[in-house]
PDB file of N, CA and C in Angstrom:
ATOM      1  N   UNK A   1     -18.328  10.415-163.496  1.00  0.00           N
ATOM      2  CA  UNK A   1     -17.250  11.385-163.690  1.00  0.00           C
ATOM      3  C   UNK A   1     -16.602  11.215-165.058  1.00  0.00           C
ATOM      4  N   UNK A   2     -16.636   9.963-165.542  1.00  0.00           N
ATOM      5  CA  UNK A   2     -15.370   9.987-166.746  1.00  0.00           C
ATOM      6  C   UNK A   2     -16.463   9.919-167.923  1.00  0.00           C
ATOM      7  N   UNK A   3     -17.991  10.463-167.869  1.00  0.00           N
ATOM      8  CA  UNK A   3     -18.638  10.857-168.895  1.00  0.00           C
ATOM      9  C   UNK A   3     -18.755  12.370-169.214  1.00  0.00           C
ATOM     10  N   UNK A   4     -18.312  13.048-167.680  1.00  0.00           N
ATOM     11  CA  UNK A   4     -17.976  14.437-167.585  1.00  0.00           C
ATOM     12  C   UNK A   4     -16.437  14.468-168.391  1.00  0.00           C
ATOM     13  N   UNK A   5     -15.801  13.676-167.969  1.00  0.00           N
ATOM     14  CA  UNK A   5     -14.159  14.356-168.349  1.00  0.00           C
ATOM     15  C   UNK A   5     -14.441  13.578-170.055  1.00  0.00           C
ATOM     16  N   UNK A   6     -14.789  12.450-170.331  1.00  0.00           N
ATOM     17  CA  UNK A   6     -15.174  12.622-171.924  1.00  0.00           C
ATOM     18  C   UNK A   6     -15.836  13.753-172.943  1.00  0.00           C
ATOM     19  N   UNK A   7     -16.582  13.693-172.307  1.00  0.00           N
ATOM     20  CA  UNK A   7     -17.568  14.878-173.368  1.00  0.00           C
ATOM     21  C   UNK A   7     -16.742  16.402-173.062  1.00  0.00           C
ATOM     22  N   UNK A   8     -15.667  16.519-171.851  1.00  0.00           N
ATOM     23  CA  UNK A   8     -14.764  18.360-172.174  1.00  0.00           C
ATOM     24  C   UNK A   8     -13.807  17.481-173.315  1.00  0.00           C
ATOM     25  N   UNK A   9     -13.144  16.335-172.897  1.00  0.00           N
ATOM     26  CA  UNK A   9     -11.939  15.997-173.909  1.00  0.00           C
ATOM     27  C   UNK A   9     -12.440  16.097-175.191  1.00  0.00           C
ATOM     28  N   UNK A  10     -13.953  15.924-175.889  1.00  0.00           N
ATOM     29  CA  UNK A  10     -14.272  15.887-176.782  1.00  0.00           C
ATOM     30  C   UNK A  10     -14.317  17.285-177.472  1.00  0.00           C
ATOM     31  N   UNK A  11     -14.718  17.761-175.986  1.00  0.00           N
ATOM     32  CA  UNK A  11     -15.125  19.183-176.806  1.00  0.00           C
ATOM     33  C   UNK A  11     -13.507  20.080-176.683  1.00  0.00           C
ATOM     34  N   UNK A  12     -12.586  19.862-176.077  1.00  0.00           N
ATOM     35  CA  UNK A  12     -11.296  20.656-176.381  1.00  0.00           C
ATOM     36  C   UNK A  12     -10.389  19.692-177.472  1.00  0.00           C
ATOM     37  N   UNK A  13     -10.659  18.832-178.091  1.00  0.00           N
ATOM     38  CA  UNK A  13     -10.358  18.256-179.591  1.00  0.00           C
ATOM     39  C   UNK A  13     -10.811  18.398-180.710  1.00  0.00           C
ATOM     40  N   UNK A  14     -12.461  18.986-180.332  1.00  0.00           N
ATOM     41  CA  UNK A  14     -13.156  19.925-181.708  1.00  0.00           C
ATOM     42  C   UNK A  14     -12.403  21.042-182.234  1.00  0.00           C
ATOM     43  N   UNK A  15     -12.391  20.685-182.930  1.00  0.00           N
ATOM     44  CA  UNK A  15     -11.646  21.719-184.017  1.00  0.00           C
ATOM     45  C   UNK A  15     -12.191  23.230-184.078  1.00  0.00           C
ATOM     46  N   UNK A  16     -13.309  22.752-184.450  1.00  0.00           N
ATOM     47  CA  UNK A  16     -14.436  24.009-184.407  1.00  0.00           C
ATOM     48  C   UNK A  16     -14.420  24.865-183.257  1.00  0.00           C
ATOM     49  N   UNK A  17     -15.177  24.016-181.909  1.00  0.00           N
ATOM     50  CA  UNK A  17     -14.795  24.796-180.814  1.00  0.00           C
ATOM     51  C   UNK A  17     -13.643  25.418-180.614  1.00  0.00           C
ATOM     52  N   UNK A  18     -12.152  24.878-181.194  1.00  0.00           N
ATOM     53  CA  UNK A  18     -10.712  25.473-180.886  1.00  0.00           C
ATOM     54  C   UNK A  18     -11.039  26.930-181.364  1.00  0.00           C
ATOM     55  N   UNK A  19     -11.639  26.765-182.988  1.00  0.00           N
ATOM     56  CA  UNK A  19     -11.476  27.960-183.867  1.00  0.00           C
ATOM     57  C   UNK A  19     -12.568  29.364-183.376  1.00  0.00           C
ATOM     58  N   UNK A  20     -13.727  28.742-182.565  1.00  0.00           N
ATOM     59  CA  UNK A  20     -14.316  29.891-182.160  1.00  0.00           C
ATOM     60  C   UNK A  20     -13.907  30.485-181.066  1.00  0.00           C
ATOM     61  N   UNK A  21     -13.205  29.443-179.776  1.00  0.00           N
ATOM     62  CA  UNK A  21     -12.154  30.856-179.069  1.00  0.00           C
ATOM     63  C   UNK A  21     -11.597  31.164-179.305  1.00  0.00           C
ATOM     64  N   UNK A  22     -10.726  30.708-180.365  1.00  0.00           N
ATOM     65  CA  UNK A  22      -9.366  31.426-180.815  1.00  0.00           C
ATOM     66  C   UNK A  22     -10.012  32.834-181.708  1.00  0.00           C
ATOM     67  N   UNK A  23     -10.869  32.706-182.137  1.00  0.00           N
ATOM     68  CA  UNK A  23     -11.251  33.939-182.693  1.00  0.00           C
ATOM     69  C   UNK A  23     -12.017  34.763-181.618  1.00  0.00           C
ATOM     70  N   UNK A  24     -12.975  34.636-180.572  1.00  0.00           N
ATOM     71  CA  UNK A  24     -13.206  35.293-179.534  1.00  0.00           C
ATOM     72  C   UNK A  24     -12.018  36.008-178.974  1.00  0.00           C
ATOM     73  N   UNK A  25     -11.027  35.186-178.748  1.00  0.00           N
ATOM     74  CA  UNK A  25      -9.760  35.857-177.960  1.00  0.00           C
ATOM     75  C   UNK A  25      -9.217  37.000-178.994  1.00  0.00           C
ATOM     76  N   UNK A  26      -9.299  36.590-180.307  1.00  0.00           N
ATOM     77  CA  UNK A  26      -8.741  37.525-181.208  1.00  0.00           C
ATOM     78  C   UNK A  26      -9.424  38.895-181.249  1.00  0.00           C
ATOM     79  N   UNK A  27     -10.908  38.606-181.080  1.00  0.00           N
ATOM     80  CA  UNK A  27     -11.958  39.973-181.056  1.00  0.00           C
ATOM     81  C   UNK A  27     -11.300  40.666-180.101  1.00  0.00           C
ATOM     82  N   UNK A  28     -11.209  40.463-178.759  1.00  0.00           N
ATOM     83  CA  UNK A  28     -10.450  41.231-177.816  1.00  0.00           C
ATOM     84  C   UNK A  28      -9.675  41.904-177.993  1.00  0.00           C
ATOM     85  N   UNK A  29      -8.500  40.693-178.469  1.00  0.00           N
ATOM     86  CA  UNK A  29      -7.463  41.593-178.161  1.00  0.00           C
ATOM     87  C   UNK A  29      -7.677  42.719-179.708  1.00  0.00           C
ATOM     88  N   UNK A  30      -8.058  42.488-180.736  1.00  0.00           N
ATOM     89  CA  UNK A  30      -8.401  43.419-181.535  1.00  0.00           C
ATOM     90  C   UNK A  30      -8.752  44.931-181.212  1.00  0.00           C
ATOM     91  N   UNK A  31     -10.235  44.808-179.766  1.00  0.00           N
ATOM     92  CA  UNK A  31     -10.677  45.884-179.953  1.00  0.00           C
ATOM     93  C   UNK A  31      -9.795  46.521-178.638  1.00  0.00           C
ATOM     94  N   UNK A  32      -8.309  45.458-177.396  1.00  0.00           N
ATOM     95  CA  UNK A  32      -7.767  46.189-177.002  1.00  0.00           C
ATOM     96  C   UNK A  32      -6.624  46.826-177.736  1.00  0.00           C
ATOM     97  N   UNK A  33      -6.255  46.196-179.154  1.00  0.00           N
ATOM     98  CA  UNK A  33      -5.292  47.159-180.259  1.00  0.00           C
ATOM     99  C   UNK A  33      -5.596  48.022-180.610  1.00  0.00           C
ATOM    100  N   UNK A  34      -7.149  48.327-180.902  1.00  0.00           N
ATOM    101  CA  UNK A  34      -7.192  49.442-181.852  1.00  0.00           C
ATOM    102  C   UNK A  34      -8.204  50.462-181.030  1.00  0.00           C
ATOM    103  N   UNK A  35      -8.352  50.273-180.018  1.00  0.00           N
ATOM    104  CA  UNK A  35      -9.204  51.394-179.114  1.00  0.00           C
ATOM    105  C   UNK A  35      -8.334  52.504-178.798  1.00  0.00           C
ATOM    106  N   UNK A  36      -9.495  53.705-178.773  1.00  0.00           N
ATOM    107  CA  UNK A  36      -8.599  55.175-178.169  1.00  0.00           C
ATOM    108  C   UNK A  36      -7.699  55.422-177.438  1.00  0.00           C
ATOM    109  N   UNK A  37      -7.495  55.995-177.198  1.00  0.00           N
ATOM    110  CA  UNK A  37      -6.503  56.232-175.828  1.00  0.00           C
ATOM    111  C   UNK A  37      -7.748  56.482-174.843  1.00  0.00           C
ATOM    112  N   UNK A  38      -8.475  57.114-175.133  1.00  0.00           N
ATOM    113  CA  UNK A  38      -9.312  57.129-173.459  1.00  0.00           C
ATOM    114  C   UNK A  38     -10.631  56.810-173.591  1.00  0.00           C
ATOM    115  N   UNK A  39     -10.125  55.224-174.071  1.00  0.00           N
ATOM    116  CA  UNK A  39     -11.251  54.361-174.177  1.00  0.00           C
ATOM    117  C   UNK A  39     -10.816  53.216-172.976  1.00  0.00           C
ATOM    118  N   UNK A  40     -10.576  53.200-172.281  1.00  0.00           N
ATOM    119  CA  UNK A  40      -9.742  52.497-171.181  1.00  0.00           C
ATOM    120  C   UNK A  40     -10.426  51.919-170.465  1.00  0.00           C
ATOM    121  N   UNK A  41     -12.000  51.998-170.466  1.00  0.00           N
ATOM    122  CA  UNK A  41     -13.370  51.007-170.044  1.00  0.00           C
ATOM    123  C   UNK A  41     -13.721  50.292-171.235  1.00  0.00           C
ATOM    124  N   UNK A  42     -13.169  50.589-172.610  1.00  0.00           N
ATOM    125  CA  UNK A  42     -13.277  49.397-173.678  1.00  0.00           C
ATOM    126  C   UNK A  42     -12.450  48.321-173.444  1.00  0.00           C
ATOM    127  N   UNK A  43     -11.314  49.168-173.074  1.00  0.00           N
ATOM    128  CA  UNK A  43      -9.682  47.883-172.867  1.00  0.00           C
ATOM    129  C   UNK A  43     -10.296  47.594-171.658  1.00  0.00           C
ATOM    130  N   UNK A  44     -10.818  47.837-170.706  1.00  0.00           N
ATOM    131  CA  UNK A  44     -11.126  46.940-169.805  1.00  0.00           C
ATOM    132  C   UNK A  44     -11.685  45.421-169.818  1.00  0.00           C
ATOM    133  N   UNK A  45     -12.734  46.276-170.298  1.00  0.00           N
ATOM    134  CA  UNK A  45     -13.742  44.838-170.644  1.00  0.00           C
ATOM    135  C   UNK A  45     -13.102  44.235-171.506  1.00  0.00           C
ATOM    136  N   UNK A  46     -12.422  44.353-172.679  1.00  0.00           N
ATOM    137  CA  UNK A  46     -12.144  43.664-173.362  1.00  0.00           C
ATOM    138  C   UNK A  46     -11.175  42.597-172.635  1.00  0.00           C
ATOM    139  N   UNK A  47     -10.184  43.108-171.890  1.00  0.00           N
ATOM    140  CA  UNK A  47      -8.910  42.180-171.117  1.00  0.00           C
ATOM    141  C   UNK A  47     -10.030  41.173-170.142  1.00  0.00           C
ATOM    142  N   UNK A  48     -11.045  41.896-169.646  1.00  0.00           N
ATOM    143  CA  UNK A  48     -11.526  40.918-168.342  1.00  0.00           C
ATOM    144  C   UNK A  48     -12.366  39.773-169.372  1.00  0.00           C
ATOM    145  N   UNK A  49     -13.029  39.852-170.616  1.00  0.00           N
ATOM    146  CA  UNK A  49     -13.204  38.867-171.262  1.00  0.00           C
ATOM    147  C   UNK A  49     -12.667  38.466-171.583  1.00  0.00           C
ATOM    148  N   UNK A  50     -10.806  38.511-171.881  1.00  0.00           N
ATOM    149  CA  UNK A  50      -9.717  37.873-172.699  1.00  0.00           C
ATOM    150  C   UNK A  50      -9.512  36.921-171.563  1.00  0.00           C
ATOM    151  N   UNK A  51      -9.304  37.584-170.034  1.00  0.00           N
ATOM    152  CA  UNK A  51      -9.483  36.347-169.102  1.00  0.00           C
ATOM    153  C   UNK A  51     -10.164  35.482-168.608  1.00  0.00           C
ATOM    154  N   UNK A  52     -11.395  35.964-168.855  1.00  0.00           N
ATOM    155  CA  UNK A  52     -12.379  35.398-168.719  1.00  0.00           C
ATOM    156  C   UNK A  52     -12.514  33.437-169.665  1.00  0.00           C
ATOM    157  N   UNK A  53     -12.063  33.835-171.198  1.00  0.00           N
ATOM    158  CA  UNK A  53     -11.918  32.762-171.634  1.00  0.00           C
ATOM    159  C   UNK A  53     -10.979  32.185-171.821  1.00  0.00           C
ATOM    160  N   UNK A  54      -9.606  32.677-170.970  1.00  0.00           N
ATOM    161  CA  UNK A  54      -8.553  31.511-171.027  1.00  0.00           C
ATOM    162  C   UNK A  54      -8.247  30.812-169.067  1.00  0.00           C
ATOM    163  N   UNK A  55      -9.383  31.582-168.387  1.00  0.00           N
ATOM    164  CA  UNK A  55      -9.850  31.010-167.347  1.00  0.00           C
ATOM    165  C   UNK A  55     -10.840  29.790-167.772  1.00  0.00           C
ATOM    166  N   UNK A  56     -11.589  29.732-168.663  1.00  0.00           N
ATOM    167  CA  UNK A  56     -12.717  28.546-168.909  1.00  0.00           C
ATOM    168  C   UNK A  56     -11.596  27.597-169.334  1.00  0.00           C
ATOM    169  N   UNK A  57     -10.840  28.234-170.265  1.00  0.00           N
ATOM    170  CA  UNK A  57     -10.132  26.765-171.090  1.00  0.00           C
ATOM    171  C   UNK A  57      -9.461  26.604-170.205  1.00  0.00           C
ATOM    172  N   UNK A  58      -8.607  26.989-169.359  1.00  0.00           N
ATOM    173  CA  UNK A  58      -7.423  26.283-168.239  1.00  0.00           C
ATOM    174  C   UNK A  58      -8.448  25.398-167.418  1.00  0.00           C
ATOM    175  N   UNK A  59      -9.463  25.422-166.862  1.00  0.00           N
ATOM    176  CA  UNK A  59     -10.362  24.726-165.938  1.00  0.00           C
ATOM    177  C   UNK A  59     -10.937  23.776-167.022  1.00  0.00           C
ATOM    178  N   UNK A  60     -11.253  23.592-168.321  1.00  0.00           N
ATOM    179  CA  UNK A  60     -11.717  23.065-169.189  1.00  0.00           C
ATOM    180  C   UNK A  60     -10.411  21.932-168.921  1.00  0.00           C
ATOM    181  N   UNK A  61      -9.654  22.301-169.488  1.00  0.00           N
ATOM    182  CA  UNK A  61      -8.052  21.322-169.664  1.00  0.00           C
ATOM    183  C   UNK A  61      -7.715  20.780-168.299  1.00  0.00           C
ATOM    184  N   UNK A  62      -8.048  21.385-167.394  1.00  0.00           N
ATOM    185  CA  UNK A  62      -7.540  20.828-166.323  1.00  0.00           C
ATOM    186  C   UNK A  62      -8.598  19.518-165.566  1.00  0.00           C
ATOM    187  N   UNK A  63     -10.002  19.727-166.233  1.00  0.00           N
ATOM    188  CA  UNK A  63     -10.700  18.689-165.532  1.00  0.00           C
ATOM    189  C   UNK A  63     -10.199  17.601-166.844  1.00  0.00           C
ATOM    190  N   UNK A  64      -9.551  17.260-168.235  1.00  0.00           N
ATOM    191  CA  UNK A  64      -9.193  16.570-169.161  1.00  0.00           C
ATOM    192  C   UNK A  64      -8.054  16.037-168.412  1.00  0.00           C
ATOM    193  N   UNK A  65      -7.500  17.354-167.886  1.00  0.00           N
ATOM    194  CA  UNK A  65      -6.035  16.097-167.165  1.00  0.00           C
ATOM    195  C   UNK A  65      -6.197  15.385-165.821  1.00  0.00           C
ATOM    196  N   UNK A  66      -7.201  15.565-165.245  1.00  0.00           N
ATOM    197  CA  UNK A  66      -7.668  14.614-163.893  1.00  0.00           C
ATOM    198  C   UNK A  66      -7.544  13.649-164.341  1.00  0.00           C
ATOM    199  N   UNK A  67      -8.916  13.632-165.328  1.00  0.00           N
ATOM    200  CA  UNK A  67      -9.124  12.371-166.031  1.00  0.00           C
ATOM    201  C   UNK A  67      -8.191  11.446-166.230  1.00  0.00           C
ATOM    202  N   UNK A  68      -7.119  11.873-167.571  1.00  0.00           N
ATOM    203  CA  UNK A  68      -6.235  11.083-167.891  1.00  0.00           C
ATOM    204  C   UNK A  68      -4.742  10.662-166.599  1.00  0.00           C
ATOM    205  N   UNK A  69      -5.111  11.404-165.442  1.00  0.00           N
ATOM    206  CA  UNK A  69      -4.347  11.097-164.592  1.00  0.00           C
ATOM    207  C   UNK A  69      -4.689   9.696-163.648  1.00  0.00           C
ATOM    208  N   UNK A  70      -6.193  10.526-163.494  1.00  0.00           N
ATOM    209  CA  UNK A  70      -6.747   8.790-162.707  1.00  0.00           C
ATOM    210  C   UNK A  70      -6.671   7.692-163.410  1.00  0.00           C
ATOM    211  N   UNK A  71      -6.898   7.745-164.577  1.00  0.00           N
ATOM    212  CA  UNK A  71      -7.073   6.349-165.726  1.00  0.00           C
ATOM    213  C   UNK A  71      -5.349   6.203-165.460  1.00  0.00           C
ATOM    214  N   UNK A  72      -4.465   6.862-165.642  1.00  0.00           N
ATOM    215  CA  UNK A  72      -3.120   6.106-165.454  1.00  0.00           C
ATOM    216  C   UNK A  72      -2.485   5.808-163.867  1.00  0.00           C
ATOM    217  N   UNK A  73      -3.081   6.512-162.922  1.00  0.00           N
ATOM    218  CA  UNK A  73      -3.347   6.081-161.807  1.00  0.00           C
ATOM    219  C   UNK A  73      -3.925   4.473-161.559  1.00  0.00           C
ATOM    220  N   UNK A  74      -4.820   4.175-162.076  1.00  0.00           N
ATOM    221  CA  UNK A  74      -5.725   2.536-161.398  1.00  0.00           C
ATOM    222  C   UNK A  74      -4.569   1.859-162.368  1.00  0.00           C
ATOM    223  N   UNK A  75      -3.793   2.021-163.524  1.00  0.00           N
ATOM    224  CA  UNK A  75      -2.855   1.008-164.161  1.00  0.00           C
ATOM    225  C   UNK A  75      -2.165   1.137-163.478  1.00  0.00           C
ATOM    226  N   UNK A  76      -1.416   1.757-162.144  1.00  0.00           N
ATOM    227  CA  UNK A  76      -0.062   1.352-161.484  1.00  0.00           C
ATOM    228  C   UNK A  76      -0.454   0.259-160.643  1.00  0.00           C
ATOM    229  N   UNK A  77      -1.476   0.510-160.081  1.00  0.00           N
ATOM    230  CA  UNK A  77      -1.766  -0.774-159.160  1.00  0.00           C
ATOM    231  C   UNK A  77      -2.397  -1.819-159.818  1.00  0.00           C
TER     232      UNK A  77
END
């Protein structure tokens, strides 16, 4: 398990990785700024992929904080 929760902590401290969702998320919401008005199956998809990847990173971050919970967990006892 704590070679699983290493290698996400690694990869949500890459820099790089930060900068390519942050720009994925930006594509979105881009093409939900500047789409038609009755383009409203563009803004769709676009929002269900905007959730789509801040659903990965919350589950990403959240298996990082197990981790660092159990490791301070076995130091109380």
């Amino acid at each position: 398990m704590s070679n699983k929760v290493d290698a996400i902590t690694g990869i949500l401290n890459d820099e790089h990785f930060q900068s390519v969702i942050k720009e994925l998320q930006q594509n979105q919401l881009q093409t939900i700024m500047y789409s038609n008005q009755k383009e409203s199956d563009i803004r769709e998809q676009a929002y269900q992929r905007l959730a789509c990847y801040n659903e990965l990173m919350s589950y990403l971050e959240s298996i990082a904080k197990t981790g660092e919970i159990k490791s301070k967990a076995w130091k109380i006892f």
